[in-house]
C-alpha atoms as a PDB file:
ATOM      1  CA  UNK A   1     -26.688   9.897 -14.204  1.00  0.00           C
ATOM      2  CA  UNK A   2     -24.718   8.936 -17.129  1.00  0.00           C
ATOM      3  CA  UNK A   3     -24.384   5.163 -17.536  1.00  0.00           C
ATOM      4  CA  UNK A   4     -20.271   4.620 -18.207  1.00  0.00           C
ATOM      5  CA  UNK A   5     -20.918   1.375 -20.229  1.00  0.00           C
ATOM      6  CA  UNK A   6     -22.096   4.321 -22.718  1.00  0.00           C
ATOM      7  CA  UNK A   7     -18.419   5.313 -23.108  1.00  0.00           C
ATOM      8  CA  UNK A   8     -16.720   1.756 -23.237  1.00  0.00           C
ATOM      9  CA  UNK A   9     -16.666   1.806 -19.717  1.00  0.00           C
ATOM     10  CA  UNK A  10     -17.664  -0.915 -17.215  1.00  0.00           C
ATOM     11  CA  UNK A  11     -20.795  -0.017 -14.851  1.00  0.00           C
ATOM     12  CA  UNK A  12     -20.880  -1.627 -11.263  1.00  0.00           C
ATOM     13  CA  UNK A  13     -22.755  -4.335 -12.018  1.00  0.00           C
ATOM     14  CA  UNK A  14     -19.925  -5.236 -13.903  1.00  0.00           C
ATOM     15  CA  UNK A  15     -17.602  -5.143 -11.408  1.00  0.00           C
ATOM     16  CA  UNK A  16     -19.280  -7.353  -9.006  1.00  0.00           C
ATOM     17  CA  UNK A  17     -19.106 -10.358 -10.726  1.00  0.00           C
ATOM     18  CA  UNK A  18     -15.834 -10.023 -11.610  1.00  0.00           C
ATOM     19  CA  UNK A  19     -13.050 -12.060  -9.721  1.00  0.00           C
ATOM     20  CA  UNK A  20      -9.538 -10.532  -8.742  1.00  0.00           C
ATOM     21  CA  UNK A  21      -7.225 -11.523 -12.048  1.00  0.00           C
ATOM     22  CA  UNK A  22      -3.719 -12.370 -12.160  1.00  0.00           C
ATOM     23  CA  UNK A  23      -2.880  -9.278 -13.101  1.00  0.00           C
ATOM     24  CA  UNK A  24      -4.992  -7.691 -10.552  1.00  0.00           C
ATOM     25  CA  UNK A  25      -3.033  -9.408  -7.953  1.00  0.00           C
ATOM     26  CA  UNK A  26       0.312  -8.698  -9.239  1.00  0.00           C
ATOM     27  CA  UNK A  27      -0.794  -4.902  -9.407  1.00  0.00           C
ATOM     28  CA  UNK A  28      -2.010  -5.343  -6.533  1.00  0.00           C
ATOM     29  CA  UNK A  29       0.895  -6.552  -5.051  1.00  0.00           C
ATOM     30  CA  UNK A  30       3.062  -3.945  -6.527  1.00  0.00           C
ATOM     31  CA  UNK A  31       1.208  -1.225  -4.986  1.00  0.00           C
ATOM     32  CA  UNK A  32       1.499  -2.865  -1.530  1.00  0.00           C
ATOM     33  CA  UNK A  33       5.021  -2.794  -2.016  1.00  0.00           C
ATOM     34  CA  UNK A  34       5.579   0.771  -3.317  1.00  0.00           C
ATOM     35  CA  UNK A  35       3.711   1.693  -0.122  1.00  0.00           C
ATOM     36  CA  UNK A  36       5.704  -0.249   1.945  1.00  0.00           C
ATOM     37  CA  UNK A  37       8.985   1.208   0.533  1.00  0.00           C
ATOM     38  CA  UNK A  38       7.149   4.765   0.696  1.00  0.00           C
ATOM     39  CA  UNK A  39       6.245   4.231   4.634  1.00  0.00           C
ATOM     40  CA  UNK A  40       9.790   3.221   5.091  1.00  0.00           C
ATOM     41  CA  UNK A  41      11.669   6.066   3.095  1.00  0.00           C
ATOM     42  CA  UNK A  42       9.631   8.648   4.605  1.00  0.00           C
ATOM     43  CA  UNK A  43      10.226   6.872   8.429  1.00  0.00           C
ATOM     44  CA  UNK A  44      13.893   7.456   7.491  1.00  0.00           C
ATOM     45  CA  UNK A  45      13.663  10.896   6.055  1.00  0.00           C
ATOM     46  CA  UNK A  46      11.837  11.948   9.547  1.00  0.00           C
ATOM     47  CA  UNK A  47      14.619  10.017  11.797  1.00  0.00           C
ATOM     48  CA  UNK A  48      17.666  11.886   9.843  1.00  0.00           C
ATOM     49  CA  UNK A  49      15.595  14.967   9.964  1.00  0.00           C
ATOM     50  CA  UNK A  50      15.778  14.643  13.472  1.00  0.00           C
ATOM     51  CA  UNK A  51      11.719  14.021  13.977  1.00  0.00           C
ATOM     52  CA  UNK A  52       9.044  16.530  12.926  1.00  0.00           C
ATOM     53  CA  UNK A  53       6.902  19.252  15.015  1.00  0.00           C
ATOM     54  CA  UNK A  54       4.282  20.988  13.320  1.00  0.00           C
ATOM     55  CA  UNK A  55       6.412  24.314  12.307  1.00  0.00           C
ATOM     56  CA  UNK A  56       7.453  25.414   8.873  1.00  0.00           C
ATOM     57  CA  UNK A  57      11.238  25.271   9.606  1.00  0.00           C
ATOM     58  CA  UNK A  58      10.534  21.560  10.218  1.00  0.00           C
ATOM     59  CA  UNK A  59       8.936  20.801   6.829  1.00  0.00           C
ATOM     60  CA  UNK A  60      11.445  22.485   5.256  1.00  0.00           C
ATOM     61  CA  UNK A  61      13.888  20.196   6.913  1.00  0.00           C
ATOM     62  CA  UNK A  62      11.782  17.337   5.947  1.00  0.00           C
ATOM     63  CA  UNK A  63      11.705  18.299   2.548  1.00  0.00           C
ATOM     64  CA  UNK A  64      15.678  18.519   2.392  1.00  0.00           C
ATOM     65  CA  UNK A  65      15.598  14.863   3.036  1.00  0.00           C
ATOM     66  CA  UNK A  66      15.937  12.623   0.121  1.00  0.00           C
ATOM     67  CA  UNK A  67      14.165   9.992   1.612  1.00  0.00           C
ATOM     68  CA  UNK A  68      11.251  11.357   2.608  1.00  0.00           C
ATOM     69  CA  UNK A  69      11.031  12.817  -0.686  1.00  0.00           C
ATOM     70  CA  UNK A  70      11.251   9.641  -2.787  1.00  0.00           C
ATOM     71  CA  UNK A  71       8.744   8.434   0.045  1.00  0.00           C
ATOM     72  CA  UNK A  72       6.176  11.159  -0.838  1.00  0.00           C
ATOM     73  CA  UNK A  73       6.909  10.704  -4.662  1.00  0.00           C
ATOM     74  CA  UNK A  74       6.415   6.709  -4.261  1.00  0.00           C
ATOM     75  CA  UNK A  75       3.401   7.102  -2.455  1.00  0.00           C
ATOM     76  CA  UNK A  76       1.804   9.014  -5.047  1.00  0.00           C
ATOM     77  CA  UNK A  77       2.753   6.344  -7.548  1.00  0.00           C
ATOM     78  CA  UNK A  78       0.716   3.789  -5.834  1.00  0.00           C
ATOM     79  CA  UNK A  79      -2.091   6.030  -5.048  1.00  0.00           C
ATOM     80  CA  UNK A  80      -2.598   6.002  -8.835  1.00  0.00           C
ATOM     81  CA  UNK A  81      -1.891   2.327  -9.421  1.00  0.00           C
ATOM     82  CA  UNK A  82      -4.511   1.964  -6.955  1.00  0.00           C
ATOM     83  CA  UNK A  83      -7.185   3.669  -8.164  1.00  0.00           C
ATOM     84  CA  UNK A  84      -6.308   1.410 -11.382  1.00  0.00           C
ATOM     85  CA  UNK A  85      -7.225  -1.615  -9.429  1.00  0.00           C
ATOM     86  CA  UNK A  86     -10.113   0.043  -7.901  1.00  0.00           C
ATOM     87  CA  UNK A  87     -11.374   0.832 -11.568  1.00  0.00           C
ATOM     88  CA  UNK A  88     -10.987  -2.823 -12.854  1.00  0.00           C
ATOM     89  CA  UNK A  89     -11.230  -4.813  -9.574  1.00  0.00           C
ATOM     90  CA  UNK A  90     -13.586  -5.930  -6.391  1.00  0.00           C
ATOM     91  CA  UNK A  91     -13.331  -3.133  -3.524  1.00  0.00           C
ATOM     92  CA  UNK A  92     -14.048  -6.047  -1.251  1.00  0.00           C
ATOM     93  CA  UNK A  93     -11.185  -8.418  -2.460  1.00  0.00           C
ATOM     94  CA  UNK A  94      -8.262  -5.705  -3.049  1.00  0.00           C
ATOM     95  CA  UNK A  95      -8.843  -3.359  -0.137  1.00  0.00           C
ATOM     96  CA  UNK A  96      -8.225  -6.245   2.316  1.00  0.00           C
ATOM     97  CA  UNK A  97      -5.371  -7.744   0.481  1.00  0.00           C
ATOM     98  CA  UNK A  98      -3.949  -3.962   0.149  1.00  0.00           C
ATOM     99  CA  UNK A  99      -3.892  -3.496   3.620  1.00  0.00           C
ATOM    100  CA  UNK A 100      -2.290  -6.904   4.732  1.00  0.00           C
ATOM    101  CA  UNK A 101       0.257  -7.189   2.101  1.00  0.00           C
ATOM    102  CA  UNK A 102       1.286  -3.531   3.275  1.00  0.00           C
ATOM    103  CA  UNK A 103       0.994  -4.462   6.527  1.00  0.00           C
ATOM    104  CA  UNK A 104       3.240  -7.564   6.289  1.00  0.00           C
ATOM    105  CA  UNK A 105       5.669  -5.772   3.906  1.00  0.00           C
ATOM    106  CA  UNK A 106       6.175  -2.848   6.356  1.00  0.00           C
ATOM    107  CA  UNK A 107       6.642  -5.025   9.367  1.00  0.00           C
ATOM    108  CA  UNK A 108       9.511  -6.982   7.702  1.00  0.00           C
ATOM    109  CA  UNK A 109      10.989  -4.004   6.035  1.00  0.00           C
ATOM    110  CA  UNK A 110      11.042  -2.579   9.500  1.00  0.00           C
ATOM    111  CA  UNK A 111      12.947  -5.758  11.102  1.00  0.00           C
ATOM    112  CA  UNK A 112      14.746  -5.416   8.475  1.00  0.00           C
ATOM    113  CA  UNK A 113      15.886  -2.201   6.875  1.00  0.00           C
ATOM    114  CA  UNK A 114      14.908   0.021  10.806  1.00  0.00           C
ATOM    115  CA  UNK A 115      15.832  -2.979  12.895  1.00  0.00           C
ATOM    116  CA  UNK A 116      12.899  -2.747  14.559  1.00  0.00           C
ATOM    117  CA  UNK A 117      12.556  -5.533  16.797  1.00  0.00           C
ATOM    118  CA  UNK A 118      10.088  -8.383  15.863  1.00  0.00           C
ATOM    119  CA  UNK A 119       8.137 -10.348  18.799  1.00  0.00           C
ATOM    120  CA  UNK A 120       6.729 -13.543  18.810  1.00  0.00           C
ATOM    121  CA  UNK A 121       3.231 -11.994  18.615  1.00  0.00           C
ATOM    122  CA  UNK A 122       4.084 -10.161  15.333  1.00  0.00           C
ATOM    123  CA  UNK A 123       5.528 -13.054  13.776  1.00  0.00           C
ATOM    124  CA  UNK A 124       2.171 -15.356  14.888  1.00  0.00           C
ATOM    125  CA  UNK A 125       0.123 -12.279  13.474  1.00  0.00           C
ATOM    126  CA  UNK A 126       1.758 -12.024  10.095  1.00  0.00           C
ATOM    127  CA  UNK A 127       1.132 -15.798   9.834  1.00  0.00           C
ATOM    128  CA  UNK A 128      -2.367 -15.224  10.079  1.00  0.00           C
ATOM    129  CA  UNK A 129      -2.378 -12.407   7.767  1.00  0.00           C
ATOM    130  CA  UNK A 130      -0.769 -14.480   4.907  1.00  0.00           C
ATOM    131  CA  UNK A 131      -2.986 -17.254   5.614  1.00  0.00           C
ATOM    132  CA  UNK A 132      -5.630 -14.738   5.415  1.00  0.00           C
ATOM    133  CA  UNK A 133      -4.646 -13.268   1.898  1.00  0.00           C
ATOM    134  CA  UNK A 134      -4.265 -16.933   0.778  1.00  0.00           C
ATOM    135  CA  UNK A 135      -8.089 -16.836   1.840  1.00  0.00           C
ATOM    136  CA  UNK A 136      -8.983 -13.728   0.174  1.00  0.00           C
ATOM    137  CA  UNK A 137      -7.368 -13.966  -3.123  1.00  0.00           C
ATOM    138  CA  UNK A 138      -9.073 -17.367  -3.624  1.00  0.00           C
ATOM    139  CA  UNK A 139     -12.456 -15.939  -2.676  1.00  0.00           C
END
């Protein structure tokens, strides 16, 4: 196995000891966000699409949506900021951060942009989850 300190790279080792940076976070942060927008855009593209069953003449529907299309773009465009962060960052930190930001941003785009409604229990949960990333990001 070829040791990628060898080519400037950092070996895992490495990336254990390091803590999630500033600009980890922020990059980290954006990401969450793209996929947030993403999840939303392509939740719109489906509803003016009139919904999706598994047939061709619905993907091509789906696929005349601009929506879901910037959706599908902007979720590719995190998938690679991601694997940035993986590359430079702690898996252990940044995947649970990624998944609660998303989580939170989705929710409150939903309320928001879908008008989905938003219960007492959400609201109590998302508390948690920031208090949580607080947690995380300062571990």
């Amino acid at each position: 196995m070829v040791d990628p300190r060898a080519f400037g790279g950092r070996g895992l080792d490495d990336l254990e000891n390091t803590n999630l940076s500033w600009v980890g976070f922020v990059m980290l942060l954006l990401t969450a966000l793209l996929m947030a927008v993403a999840n939303l855009l392509i939740k719109n593209g489906i509803a003016r699409a009139v919904g999706f069953s598994p047939s061709l003449l619905a993907l091509f529907q789906l696929l005349r949506q601009p929506a879901l299309v910037v959706g599908v773009l902007l979720t590719g465009i995190s998938a690679l900021l991601w694997f940035r962060i993986l590359a430079s960052q702690k898996l252990s930190t940044c995947y649970p951060l990624f998944v609660s930001l998303t989580y939170s941003f989705i929710t409150l785009g939903a309320f928001y942009f879908l008008h989905e409604k938003l219960s007492i229990q959400k609201l109590a949960g998302l508390v948690v989850i920031i208090i949580g990333i607080t947690v995380v990001a300062r571990g």
